[in-house]
N, C-alpha and C. Protein backbone atom coordinates (compact mmCIF):
# COMPACT_ATOMS: atom_id res chain seq x y z
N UNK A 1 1.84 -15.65 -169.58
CA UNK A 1 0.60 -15.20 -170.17
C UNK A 1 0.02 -14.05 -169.35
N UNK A 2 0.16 -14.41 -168.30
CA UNK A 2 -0.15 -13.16 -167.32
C UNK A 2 0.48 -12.08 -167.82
N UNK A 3 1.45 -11.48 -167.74
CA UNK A 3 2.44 -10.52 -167.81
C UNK A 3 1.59 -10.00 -169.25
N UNK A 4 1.55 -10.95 -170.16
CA UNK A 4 1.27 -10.13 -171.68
C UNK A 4 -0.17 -9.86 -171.42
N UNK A 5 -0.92 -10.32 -170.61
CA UNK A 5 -2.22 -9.96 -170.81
C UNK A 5 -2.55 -8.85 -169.83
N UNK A 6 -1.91 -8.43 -168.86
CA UNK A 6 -1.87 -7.12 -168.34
C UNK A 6 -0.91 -6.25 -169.27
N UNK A 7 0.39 -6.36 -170.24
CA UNK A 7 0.80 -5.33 -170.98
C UNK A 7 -0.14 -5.54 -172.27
N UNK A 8 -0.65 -6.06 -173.08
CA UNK A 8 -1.50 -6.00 -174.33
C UNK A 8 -2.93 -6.20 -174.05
N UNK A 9 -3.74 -6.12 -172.39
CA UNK A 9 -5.04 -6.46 -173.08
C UNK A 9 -5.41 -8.00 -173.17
N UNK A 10 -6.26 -8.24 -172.41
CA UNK A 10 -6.68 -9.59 -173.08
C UNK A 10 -7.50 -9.76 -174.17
N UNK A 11 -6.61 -10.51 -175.20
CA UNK A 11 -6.90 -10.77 -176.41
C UNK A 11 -6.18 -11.90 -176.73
N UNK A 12 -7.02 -12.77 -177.69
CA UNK A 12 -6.06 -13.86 -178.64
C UNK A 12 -4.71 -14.11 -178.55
N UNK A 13 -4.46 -12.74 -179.16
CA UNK A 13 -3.11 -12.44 -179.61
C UNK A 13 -1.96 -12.56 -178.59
N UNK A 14 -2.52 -11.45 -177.22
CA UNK A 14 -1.33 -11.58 -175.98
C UNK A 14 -1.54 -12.92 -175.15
N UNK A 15 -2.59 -13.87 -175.36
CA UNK A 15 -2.51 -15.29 -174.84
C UNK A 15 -1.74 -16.13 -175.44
N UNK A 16 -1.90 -16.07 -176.85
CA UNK A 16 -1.38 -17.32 -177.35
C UNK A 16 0.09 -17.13 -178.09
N UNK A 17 0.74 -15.82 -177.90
CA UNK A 17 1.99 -15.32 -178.35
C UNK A 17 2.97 -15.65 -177.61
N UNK A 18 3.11 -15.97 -176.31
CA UNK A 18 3.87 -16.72 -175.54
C UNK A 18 4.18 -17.73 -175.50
N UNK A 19 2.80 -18.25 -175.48
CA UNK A 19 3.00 -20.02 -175.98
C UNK A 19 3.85 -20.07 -177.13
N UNK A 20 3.48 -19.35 -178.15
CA UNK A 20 4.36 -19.67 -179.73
C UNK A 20 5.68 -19.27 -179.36
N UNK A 21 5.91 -18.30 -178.36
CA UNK A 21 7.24 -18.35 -178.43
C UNK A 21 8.27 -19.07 -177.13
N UNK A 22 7.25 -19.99 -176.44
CA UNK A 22 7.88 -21.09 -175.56
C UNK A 22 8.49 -22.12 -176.42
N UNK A 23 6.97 -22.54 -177.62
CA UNK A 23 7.93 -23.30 -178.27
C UNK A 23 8.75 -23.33 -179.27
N UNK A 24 9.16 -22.62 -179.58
CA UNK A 24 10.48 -21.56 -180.62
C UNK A 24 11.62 -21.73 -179.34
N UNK A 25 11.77 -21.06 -178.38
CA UNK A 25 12.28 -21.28 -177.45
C UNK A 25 12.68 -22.95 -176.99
N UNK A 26 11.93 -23.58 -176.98
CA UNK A 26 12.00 -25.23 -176.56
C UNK A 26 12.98 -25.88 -177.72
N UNK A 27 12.71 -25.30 -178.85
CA UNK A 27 13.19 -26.09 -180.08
C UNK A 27 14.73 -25.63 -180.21
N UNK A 28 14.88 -24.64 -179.94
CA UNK A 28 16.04 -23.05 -179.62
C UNK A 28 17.45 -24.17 -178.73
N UNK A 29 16.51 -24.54 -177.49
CA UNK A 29 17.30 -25.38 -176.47
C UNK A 29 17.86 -26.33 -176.83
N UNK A 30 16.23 -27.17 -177.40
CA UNK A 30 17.05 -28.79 -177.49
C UNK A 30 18.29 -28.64 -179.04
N UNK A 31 17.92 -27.79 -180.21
CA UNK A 31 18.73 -27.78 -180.90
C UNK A 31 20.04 -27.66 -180.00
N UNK A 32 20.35 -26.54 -179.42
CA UNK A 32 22.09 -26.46 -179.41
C UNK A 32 22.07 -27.74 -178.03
N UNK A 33 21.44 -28.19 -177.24
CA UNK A 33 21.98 -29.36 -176.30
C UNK A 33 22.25 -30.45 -177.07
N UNK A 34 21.53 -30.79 -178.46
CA UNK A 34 21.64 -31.44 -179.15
C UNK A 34 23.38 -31.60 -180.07
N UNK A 35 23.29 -30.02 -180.56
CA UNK A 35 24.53 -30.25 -181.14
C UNK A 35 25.54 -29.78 -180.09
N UNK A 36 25.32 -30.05 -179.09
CA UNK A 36 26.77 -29.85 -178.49
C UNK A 36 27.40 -31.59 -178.03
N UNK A 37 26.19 -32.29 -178.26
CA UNK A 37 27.14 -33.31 -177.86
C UNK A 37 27.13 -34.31 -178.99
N UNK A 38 26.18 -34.45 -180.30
CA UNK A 38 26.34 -35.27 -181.70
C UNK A 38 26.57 -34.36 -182.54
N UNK A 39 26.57 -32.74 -183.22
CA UNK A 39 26.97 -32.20 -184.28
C UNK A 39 25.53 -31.65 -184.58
N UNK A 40 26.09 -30.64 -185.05
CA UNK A 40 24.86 -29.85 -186.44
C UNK A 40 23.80 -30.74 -186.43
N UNK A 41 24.09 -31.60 -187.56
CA UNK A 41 22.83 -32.35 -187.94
C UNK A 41 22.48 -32.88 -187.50
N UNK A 42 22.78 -33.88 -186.27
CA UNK A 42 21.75 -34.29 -185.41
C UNK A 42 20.59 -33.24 -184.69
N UNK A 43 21.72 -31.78 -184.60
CA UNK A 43 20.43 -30.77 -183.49
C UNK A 43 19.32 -30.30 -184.31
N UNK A 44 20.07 -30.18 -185.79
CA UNK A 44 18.52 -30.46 -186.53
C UNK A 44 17.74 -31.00 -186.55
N UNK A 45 18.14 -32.60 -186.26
CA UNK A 45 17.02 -33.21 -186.76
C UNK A 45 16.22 -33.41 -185.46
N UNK A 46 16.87 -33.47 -184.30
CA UNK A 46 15.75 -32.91 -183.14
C UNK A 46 15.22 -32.06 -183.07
N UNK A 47 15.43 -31.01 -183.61
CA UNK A 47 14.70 -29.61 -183.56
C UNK A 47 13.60 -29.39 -184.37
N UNK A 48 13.91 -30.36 -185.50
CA UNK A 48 12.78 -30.64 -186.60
C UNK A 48 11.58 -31.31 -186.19
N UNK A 49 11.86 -32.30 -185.60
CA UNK A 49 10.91 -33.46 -185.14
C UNK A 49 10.34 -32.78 -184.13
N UNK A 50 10.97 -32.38 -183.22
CA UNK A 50 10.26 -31.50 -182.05
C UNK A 50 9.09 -30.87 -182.58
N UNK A 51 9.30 -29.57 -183.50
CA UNK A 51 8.38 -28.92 -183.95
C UNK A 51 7.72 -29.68 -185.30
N UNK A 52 7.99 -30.87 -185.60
CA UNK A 52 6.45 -31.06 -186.24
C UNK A 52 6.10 -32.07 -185.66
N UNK A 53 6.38 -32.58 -184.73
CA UNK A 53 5.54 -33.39 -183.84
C UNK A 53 4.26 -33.00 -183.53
N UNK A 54 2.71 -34.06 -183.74
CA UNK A 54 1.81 -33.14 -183.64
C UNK A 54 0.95 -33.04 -182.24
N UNK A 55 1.57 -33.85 -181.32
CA UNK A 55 1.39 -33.48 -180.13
C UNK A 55 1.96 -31.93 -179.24
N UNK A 56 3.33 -31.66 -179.40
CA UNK A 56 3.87 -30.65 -179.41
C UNK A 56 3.50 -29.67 -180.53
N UNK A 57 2.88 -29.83 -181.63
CA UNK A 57 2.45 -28.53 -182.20
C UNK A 57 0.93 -27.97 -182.16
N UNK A 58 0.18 -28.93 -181.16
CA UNK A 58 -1.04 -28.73 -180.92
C UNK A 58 -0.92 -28.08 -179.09
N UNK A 59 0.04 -28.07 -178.32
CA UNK A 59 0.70 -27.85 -177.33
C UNK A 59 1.00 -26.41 -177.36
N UNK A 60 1.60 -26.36 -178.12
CA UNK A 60 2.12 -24.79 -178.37
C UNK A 60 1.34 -23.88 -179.11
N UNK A 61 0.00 -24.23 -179.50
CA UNK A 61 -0.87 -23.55 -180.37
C UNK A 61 -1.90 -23.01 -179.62
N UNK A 62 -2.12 -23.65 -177.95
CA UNK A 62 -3.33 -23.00 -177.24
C UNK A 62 -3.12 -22.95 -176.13
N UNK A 63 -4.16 -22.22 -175.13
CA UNK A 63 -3.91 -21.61 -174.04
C UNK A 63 -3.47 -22.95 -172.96
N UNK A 64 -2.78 -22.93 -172.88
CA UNK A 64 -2.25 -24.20 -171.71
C UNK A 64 -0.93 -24.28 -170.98
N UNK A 65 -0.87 -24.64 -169.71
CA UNK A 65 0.38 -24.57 -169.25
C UNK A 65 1.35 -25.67 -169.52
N UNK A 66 0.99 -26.60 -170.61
CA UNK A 66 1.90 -27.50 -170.58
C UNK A 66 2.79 -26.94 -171.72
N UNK A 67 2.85 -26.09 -172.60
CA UNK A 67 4.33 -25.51 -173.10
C UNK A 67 5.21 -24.94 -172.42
N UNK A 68 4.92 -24.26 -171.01
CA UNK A 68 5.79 -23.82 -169.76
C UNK A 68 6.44 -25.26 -169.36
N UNK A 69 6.07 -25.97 -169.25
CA UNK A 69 6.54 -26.65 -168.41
C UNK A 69 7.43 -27.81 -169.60
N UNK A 70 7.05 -28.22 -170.85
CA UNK A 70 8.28 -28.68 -171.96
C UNK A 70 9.52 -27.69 -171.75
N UNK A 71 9.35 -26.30 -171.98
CA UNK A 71 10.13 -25.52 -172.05
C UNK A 71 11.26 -25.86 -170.92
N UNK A 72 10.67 -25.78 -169.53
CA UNK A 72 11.08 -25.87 -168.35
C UNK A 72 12.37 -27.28 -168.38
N UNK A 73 11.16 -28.43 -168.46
CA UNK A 73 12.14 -29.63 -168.97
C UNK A 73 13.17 -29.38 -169.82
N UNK A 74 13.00 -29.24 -170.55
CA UNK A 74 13.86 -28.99 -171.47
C UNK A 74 15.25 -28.13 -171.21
N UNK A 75 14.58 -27.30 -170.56
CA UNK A 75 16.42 -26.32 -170.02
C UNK A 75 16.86 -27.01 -168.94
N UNK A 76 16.34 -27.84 -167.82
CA UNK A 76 16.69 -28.66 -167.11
C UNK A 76 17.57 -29.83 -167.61
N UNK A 77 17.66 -30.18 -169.00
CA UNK A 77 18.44 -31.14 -169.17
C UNK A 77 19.82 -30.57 -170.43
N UNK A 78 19.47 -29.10 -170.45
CA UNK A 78 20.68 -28.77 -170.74
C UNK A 78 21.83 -28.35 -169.70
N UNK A 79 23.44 -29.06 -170.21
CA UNK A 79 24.32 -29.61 -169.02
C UNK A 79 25.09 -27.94 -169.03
């Protein structure tokens, strides 16, 4: 968030555009860790649930460091 808010300005937009794309990114991960070890459709259907989960989609919608740190988890448990 830092980084975008010294290149765009602090605004709305360069705060909360990172976050949206941590968790695009998060969902990005667990999909393929997912299908690399049950198939396609299972990494869907984690990837699905992930993002409409409404704890995680209220997570990734505002200024907070806890989508850094899902994200973080998350590549940590890809092997």
């Amino acid at each position: 968030m830092d980084l975008s808010a010294r290149l765009f300005g602090v605004n709305a937009w360069s705060i909360l555009v990172p976050e949206a794309l941590e968790g695009v990114a998060c969902v990005g991960v667990l999909y393929l860790t997912v299908r690399r070890w049950f198939g396609p459709a299972a990494g869907l259907l984690a990837g699905t649930v992930l993002a409409l989960t409404p704890v995680a989609t209220l997570m990734f919608r505002f200024n907070n460091p806890d989508a850094l740190l899902v994200l973080l988890l998350t590549l940590a448990l890809t092997p």
